[in-house]
Protein backbone atom coordinates (compact mmCIF):
# COMPACT_ATOMS: atom_id res chain seq x y z
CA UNK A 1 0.00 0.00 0.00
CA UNK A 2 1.43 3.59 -0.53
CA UNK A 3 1.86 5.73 2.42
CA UNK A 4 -0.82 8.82 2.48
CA UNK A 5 1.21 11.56 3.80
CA UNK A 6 4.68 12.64 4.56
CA UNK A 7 5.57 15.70 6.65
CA UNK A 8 9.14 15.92 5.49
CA UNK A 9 8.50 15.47 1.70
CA UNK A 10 5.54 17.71 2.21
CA UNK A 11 8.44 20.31 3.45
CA UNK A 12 10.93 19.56 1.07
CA UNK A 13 8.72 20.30 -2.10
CA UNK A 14 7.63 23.74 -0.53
CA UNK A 15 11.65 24.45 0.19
CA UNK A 16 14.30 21.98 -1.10
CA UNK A 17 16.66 23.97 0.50
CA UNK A 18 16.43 23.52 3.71
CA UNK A 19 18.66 20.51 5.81
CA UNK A 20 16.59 19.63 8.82
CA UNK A 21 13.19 18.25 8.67
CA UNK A 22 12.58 18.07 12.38
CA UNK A 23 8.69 17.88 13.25
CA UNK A 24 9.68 20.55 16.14
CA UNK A 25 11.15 22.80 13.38
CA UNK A 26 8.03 22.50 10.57
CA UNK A 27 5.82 23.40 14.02
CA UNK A 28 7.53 25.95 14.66
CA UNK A 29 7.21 27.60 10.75
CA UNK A 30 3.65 26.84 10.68
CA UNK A 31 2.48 28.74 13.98
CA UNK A 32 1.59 25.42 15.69
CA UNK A 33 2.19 24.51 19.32
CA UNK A 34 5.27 23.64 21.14
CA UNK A 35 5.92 20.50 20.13
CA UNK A 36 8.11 18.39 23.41
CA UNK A 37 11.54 16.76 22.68
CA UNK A 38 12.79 13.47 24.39
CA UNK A 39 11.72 9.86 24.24
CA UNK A 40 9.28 9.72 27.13
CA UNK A 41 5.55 8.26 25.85
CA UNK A 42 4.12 11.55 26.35
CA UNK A 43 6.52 13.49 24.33
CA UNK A 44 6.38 10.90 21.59
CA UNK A 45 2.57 11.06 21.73
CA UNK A 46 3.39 15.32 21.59
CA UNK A 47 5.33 14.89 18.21
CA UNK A 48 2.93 12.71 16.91
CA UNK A 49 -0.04 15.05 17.47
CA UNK A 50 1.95 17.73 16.34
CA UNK A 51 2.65 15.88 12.70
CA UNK A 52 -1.23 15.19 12.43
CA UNK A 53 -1.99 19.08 13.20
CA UNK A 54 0.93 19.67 10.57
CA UNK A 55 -0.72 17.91 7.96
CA UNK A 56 -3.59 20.63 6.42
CA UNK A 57 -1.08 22.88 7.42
CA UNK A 58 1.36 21.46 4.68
CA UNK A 59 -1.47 20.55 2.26
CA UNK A 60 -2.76 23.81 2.06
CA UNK A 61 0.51 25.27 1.71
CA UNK A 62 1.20 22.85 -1.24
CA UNK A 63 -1.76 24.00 -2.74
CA UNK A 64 -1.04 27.40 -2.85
CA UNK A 65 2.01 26.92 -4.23
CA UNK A 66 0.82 25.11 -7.33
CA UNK A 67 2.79 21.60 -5.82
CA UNK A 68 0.23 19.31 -4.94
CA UNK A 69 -0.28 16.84 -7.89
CA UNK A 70 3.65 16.43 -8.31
CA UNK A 71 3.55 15.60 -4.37
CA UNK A 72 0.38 13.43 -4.27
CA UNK A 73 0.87 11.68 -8.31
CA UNK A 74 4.64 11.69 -8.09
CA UNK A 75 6.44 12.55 -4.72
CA UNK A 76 4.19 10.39 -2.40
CA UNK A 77 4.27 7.06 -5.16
CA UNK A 78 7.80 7.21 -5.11
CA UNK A 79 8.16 6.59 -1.46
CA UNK A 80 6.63 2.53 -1.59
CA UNK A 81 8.69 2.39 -5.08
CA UNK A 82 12.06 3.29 -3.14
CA UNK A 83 11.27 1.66 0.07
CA UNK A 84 10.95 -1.53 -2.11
CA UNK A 85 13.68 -0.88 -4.22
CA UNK A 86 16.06 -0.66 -1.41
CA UNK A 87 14.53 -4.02 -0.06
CA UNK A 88 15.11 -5.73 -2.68
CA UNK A 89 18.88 -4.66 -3.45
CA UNK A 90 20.94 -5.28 -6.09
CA UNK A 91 23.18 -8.12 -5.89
CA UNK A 92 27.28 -8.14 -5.50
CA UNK A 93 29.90 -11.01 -6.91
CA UNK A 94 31.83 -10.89 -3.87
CA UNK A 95 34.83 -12.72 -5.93
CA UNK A 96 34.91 -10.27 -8.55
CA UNK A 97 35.11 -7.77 -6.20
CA UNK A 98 38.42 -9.01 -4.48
CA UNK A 99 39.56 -9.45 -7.71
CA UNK A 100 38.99 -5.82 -8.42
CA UNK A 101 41.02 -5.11 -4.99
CA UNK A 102 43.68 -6.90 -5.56
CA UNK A 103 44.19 -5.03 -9.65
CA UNK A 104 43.57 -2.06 -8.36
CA UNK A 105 46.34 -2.55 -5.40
CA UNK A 106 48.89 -3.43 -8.35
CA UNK A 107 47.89 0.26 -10.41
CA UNK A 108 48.47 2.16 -7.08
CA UNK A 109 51.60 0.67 -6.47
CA UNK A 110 52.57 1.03 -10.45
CA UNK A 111 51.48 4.69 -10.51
CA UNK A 112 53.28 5.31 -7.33
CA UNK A 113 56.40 3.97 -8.80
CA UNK A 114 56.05 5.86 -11.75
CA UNK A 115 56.07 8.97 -10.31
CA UNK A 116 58.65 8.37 -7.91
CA UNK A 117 60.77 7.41 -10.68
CA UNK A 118 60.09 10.67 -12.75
CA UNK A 119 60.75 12.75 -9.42
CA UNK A 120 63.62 11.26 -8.59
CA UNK A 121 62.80 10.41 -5.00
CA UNK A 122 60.11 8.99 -2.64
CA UNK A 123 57.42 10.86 -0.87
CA UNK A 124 54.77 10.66 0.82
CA UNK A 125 52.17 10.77 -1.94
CA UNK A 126 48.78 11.52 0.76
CA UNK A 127 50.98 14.57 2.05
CA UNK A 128 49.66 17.56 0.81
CA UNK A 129 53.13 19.51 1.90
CA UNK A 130 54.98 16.78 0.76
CA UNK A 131 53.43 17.04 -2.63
CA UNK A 132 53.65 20.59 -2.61
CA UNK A 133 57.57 20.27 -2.23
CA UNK A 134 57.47 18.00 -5.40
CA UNK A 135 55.38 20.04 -7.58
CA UNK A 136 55.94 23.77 -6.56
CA UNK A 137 59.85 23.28 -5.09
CA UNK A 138 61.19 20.75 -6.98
CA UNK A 139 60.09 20.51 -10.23
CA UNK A 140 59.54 24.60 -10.43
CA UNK A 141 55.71 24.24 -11.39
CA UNK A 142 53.64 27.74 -10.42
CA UNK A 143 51.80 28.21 -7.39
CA UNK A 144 48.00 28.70 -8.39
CA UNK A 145 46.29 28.83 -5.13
CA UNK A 146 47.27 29.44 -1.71
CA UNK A 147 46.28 28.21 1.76
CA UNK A 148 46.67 29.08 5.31
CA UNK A 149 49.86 26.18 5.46
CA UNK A 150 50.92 27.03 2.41
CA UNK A 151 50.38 26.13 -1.77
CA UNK A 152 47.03 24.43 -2.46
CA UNK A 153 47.44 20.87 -4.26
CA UNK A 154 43.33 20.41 -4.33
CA UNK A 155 41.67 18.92 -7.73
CA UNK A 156 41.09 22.39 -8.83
CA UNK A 157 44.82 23.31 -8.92
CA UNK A 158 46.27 19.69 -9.95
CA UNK A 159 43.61 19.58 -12.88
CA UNK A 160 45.04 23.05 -13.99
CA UNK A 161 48.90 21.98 -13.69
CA UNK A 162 48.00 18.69 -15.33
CA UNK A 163 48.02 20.47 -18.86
CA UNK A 164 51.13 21.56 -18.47
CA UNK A 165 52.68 18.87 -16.83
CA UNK A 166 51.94 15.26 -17.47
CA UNK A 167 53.30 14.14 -14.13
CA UNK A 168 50.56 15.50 -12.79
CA UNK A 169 48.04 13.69 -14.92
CA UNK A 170 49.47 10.61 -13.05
CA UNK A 171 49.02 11.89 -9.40
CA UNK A 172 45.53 12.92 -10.52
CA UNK A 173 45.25 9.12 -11.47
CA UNK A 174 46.65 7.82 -8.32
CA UNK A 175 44.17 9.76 -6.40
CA UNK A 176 41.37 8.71 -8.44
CA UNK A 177 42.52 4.72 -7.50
CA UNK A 178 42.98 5.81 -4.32
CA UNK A 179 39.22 6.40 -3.80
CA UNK A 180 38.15 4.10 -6.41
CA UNK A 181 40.23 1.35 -4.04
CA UNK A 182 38.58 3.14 -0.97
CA UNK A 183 34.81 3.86 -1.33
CA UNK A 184 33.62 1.25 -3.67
CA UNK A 185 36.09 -1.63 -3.24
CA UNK A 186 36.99 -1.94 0.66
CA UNK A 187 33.87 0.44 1.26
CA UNK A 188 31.40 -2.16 -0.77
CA UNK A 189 32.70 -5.23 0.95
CA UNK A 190 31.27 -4.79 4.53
CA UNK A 191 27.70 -3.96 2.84
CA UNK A 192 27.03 -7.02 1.70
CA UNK A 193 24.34 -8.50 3.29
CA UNK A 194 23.87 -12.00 4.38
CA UNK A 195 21.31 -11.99 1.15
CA UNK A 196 24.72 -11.53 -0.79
CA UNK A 197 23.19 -7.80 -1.96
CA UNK A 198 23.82 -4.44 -1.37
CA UNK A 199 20.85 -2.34 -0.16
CA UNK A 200 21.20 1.55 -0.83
CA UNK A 201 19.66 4.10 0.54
CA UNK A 202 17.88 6.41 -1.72
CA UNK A 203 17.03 10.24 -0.40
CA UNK A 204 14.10 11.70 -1.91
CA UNK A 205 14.76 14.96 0.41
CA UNK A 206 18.03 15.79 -0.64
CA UNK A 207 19.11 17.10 -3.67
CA UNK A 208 18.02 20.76 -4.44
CA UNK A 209 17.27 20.18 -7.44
CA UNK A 210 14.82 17.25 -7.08
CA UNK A 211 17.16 14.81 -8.07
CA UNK A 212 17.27 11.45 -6.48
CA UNK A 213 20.48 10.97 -4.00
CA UNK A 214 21.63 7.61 -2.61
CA UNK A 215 23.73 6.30 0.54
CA UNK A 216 25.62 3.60 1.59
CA UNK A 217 27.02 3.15 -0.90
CA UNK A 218 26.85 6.21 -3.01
CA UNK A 219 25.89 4.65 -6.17
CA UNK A 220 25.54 8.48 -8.10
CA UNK A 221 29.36 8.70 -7.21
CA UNK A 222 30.71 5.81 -8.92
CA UNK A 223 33.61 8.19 -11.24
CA UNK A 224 33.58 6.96 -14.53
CA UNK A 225 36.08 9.07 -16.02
CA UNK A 226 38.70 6.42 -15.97
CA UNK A 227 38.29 2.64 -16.94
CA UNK A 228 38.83 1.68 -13.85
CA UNK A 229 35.78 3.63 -12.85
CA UNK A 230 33.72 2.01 -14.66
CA UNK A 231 34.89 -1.08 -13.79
CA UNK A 232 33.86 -1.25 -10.59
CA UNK A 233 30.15 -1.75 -12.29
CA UNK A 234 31.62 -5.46 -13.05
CA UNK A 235 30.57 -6.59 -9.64
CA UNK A 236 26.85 -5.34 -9.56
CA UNK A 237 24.91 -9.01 -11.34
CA UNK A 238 21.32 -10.51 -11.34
CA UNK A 239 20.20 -11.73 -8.28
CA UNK A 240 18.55 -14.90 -9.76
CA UNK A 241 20.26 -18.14 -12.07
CA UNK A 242 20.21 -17.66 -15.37
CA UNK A 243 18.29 -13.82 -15.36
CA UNK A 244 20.22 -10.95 -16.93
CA UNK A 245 20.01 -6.99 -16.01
CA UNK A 246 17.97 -4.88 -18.29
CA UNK A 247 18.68 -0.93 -18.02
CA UNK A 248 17.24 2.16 -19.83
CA UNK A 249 19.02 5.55 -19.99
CA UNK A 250 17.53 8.66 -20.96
CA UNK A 251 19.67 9.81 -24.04
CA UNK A 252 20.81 13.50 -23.51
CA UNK A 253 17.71 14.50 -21.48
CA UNK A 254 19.42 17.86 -20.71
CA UNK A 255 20.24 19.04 -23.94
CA UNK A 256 16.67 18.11 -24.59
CA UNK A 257 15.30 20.15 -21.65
CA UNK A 258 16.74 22.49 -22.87
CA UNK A 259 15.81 22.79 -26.63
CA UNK A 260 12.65 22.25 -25.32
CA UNK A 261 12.73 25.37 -22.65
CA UNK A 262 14.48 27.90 -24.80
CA UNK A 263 12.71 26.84 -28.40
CA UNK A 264 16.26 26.78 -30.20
CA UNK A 265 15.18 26.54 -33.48
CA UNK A 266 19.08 25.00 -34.36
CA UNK A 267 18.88 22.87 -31.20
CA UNK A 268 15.41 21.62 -31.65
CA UNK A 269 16.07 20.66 -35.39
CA UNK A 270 19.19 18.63 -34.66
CA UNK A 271 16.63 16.48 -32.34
CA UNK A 272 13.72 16.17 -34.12
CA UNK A 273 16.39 14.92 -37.20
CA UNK A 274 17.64 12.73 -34.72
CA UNK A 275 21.02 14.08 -34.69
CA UNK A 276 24.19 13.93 -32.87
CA UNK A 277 23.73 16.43 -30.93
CA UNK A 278 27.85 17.30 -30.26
CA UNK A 279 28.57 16.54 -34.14
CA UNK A 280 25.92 18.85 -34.92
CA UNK A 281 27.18 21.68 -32.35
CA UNK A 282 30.47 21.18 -33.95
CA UNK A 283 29.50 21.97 -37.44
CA UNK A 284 27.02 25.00 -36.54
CA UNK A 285 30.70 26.36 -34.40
CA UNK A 286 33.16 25.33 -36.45
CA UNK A 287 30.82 26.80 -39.80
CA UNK A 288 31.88 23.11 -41.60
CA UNK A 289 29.71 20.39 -42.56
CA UNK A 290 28.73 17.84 -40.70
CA UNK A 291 30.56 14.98 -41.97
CA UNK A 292 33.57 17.30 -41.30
CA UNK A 293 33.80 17.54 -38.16
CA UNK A 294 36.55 15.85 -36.60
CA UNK A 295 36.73 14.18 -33.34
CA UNK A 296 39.13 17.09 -31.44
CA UNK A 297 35.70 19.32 -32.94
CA UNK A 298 33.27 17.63 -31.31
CA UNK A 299 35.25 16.93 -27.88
CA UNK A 300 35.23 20.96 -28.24
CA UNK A 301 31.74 21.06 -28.63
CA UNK A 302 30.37 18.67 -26.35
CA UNK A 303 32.19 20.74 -23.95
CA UNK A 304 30.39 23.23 -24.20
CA UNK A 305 26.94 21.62 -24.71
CA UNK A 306 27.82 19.92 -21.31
CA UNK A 307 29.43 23.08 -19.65
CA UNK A 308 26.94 25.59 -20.16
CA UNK A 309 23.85 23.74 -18.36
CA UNK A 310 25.77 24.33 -15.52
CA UNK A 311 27.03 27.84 -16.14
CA UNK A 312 30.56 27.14 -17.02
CA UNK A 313 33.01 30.07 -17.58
CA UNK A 314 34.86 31.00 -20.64
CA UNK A 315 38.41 30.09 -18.07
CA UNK A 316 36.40 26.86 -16.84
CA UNK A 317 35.70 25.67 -20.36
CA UNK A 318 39.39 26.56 -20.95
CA UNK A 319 40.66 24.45 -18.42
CA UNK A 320 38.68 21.69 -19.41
CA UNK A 321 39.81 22.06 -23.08
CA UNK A 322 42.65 22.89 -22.03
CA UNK A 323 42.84 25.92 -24.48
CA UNK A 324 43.42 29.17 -24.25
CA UNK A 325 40.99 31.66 -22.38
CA UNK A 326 40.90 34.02 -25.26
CA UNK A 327 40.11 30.84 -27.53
CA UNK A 328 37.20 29.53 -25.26
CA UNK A 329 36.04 32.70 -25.10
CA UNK A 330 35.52 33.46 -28.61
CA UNK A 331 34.32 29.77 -28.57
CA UNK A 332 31.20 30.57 -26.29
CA UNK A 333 30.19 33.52 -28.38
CA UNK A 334 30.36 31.32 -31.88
CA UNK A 335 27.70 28.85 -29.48
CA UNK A 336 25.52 31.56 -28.53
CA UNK A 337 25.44 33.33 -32.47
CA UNK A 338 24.43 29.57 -33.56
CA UNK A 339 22.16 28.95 -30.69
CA UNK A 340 20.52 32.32 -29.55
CA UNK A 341 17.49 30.79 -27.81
CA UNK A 342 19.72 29.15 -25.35
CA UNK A 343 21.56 32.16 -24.38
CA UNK A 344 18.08 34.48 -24.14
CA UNK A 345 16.81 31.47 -21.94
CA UNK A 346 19.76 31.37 -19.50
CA UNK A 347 19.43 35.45 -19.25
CA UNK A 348 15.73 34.41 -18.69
CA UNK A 349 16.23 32.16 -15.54
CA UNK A 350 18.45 34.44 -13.94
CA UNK A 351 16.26 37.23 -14.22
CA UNK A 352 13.40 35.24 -13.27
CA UNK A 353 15.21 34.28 -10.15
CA UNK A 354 16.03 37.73 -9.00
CA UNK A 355 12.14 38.92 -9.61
CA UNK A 356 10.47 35.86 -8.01
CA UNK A 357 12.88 34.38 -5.25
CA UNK A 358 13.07 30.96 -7.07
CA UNK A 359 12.69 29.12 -10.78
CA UNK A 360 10.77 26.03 -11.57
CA UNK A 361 10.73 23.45 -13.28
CA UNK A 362 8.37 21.84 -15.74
CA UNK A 363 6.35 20.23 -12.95
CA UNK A 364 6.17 22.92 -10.97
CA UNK A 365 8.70 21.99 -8.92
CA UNK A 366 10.24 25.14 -7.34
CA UNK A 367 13.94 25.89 -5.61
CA UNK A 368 14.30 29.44 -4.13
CA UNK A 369 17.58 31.28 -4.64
CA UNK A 370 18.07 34.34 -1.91
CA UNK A 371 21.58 34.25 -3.03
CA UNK A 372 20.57 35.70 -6.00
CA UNK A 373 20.95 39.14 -4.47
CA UNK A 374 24.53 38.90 -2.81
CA UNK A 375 26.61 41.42 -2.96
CA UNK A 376 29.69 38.99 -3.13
CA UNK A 377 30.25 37.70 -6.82
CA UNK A 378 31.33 34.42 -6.06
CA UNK A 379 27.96 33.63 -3.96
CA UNK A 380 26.24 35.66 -6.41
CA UNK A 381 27.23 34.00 -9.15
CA UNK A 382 26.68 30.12 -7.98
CA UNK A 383 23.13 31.09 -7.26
CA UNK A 384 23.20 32.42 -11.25
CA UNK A 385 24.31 29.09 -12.10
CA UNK A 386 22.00 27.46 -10.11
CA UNK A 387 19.20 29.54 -11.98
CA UNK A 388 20.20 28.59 -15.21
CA UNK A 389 20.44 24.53 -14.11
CA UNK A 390 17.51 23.91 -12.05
CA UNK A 391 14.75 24.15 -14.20
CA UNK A 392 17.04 21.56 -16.77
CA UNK A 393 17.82 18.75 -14.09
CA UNK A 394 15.11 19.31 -12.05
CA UNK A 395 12.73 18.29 -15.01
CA UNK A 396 14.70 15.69 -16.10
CA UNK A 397 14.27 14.67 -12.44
CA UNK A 398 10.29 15.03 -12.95
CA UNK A 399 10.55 13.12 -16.16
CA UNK A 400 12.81 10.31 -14.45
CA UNK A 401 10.36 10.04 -11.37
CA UNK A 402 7.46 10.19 -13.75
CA UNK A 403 8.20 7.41 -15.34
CA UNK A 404 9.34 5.28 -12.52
CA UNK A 405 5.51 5.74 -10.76
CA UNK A 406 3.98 4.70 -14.45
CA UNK A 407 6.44 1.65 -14.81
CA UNK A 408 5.91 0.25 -11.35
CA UNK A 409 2.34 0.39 -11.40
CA UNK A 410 2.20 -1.54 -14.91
CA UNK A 411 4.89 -3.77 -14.05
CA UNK A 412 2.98 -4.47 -10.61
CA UNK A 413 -0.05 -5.33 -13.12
CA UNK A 414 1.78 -7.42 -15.50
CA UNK A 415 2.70 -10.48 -13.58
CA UNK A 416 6.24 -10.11 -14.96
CA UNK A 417 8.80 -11.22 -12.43
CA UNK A 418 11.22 -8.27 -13.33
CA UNK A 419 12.21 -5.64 -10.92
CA UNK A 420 13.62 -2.43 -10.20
CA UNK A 421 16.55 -2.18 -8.62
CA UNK A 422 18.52 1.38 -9.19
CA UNK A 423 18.34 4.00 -10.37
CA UNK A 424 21.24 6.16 -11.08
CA UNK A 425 21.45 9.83 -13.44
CA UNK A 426 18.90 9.35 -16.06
CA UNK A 427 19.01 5.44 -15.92
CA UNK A 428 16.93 2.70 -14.29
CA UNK A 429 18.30 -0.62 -13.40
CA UNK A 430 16.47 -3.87 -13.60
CA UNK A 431 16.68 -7.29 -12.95
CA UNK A 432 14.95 -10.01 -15.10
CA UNK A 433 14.39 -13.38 -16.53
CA UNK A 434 15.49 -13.02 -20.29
CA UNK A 435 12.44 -14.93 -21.54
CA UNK A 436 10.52 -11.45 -20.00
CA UNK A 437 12.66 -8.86 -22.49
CA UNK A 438 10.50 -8.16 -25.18
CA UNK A 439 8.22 -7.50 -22.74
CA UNK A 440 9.90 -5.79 -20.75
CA UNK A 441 11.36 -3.59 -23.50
CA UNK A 442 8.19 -2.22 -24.51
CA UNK A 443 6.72 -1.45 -20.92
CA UNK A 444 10.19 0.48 -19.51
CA UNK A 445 11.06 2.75 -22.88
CA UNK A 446 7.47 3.35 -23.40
CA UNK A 447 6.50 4.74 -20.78
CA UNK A 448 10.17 6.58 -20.12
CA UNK A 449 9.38 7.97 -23.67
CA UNK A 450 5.68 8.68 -22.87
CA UNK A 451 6.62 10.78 -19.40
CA UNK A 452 6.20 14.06 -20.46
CA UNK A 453 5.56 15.84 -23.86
CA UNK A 454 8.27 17.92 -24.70
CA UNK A 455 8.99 19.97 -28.31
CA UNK A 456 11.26 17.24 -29.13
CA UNK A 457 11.14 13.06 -28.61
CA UNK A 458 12.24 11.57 -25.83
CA UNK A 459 15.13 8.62 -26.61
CA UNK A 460 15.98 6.00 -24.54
CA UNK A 461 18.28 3.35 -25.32
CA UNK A 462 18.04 -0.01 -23.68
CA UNK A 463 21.20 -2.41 -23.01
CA UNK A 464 21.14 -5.85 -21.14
CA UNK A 465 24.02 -7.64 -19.34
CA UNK A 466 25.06 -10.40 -17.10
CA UNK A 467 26.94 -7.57 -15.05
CA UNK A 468 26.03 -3.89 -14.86
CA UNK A 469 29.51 -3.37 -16.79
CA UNK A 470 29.24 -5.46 -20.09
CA UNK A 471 25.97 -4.33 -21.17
CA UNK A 472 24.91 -4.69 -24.97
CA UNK A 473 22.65 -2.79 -27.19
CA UNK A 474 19.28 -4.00 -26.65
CA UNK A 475 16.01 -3.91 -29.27
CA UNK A 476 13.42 -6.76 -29.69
């Protein structure tokens, strides 16, 4: 049965910025009562008066604010669909996952050697002085950042060195194994349950933007920037003999959202042709054909398609070209002559922000920005960004829950033995019996297709696998 009514969704939806979702807090905003702390039976009895007195409180408020059917069609499903989600697990290969230990021990140990080789000596690579010596003493490179102790060797400042230095491309790597080895190897291990499957936590009243989160382990998290990264999705397998995993990714949802949002008349052709999106950026940039654009042209351009959603800088675009500031700046202004409805829609969130207090998304689905109006351009300007990326992942957030209420229900109805199991960005993981595919097939990507209607289709592409790492191309 689906829960009725939650008090701390209820609160999130009206501000998912807030952190605490204590029932003495919510009383407190709504005018009600003292509510009493502590574990005595009459103070439990207290709080749960007070959360019954809190609920036309919320309601109404939801109401007014236009957020009721997203908390009652969407929100409020989701709850049973998570709560049996993380029930059910996904299942862990507990061999393949030593296995994975054990390789990724011998990379640590080779990049280590590596760069103590090219420096000459050994240090302590975990030391950020120690590092600093290397890097900034050493081997001469320039200080970029400073902190109270002395030259900053965060991500940030490696990242930036690592284009001039390839050294530092390998301590970036080591670190990257380093966690890799950390979180999801030695950090997985213990989680297994005596089912032989992980059980995540998933946070419905976390992530600003309406975005799903999850815990223990972090499944969002997984980095797959390097091989080895992705790697680590080896161990994840069907639960059952002989069933495979099934999963279904939203194809460039963003990019969608946001042809759809601003009405880009370039960007919503290149989808409704079915385009590549970054080979078509490319060729409106670069002014060349499409079959002319190289590969170096469209790592350029999907760059950018990826960087601006989030409000990325001419210098952070150059860093992660690494190109010239100058260069990515004349880069950004090529995008925006070739795609003006983007640019007069990101102008359009941020202004919207500083009128209203907040932005939505296409559900309704608000996030309120008082940082808007800082006076220090740093805090100012995240809040801008914020403005501008909302609305995009907090309806591909809508769409993604969407369809996760409309699958579950029909797959409830079906008598198919599948189920869901994760979901992670803008995919959703399942386990089933292969005989059930076809089936299967046409009740996930229709109705992930069929969420919302936007100005241009909805793709999702379907892969199956007998480990969430070697997944194939799937169509009936």
């Amino acid at each position: 049965p689906e829960p009725a009514f939650d008090g701390a969704i209820a609160a999130y939806l009206l501000n998912p910025g807030r952190t605490v979702y204590r029932i003495e807090d919510l009383a407190r905003e709504f005018g009600l009562p003292e509510v009493p702390e502590g574990e005595t039976p009459g103070a439990v009895a207290g709080r749960a008066g007070a959360l019954l007195a809190l609920r036309p409180a919320l309601e109404s408020a939801l109401r007014e604010a236009g957020l009721w059917s997203l908390f009652a069609e969407i929100e409020m499903p989701l709850v049973g669909i998570l709560a049996r989600m993380e029930a059910t697990g996904i299942a862990v290969q507990r061999e393949a996952l030593e296995e994975m230990g054990r390789e990724l021990e011998e990379r640590i140990l080779a990049v280590q050697q590596e760069i103590f080789q090219r420096v000459g000596y050994t240090f302590n690579l975990n030391s950020p002085k120690q590092l600093a010596d290397v890097l900034f003493g050493k081997m001469g490179l320039p200080v970029i950042k400073r902190t109270k102790t002395g030259p900053s060797t965060d991500a940030e400042v490696l990242e930036e060195l690592a284009l001039q230095e390839p050294l530092v491309e390998r301590i970036l790597d080591y670190r990257t194994l380093v966690k890799l080895k950390g979180t999801y190897v030695d950090g997985l291990a213990p989680l297994i349950e005596a089912d032989g499957r992980i059980h995540t936590t998933f946070n419905q009243t976390v992530a600003a933007t309406g975005r799903l989160s999850s815990a223990d382990p972090n499944l969002q998290n997984i980095p797959i920037r390097i091989e080895e990264g992705r790697r680590i999705r080896k161990v994840f397998i069907p639960g059952e003999p002989g069933w495979v995993l099934f999963a279904a990714d939203y194809s460039q949802i963003e990019l969608r959202v946001v042809a759809h949002f601003s009405g880009d008349e370039a960007l919503l052709d290149a989808f409704r042709q079915d385009q590549d999106i970054h080979t078509r950026t490319a060729a409106e940039v670069f002014g060349v054909p499409m079959e002319e654009v190289t590969p170096e042209m469209r790592r350029r351009a999907k760059a950018v398609n990826f960087g601006l959603i989030y409000g990325q800088s001419d210098y952070g675009l150059a860093r992660a070209l690494g190109i010239g500031r100058g260069e990515a700046k004349e880069f950004i202004q090529r995008y925006f002559d070739r795609y003006p409805g983007v640019k007069a829609y990101m102008e359009q969130k941020v202004q919207e922000a500083r009128e209203k207090g907040y932005v939505t998304t296409l559900l309704g689905r608000r996030r309120f920005l008082p940082e808007i109006h800082a006076r220090t351009f740093a805090v100012r300007q995240n809040a801008e960004r914020a403005a501008i990326n909302t609305p995009i992942q907090g309806t591909a957030a809508d769409l993604m829950k969407k369809a996760m209420v409309a699958i579950c229900r029909r797959l409830d109805a079906s008598g198919l033995r599948a189920r869901l199991l994760l979901q992670v960005h803008d995919e959703l993981v399942f386990e089933a019996p292969p005989e059930e595919l076809p089936a299967l097939y046409e009740l996930v990507v229709g109705e992930m297709e069929r969420a919302l209607t936007l100005r241009v289709p909805l793709k999702v592409e379907a892969k199956v696998g007998r480990n969430w790492y070697e997944m194939e191309p799937y169509t009936p």
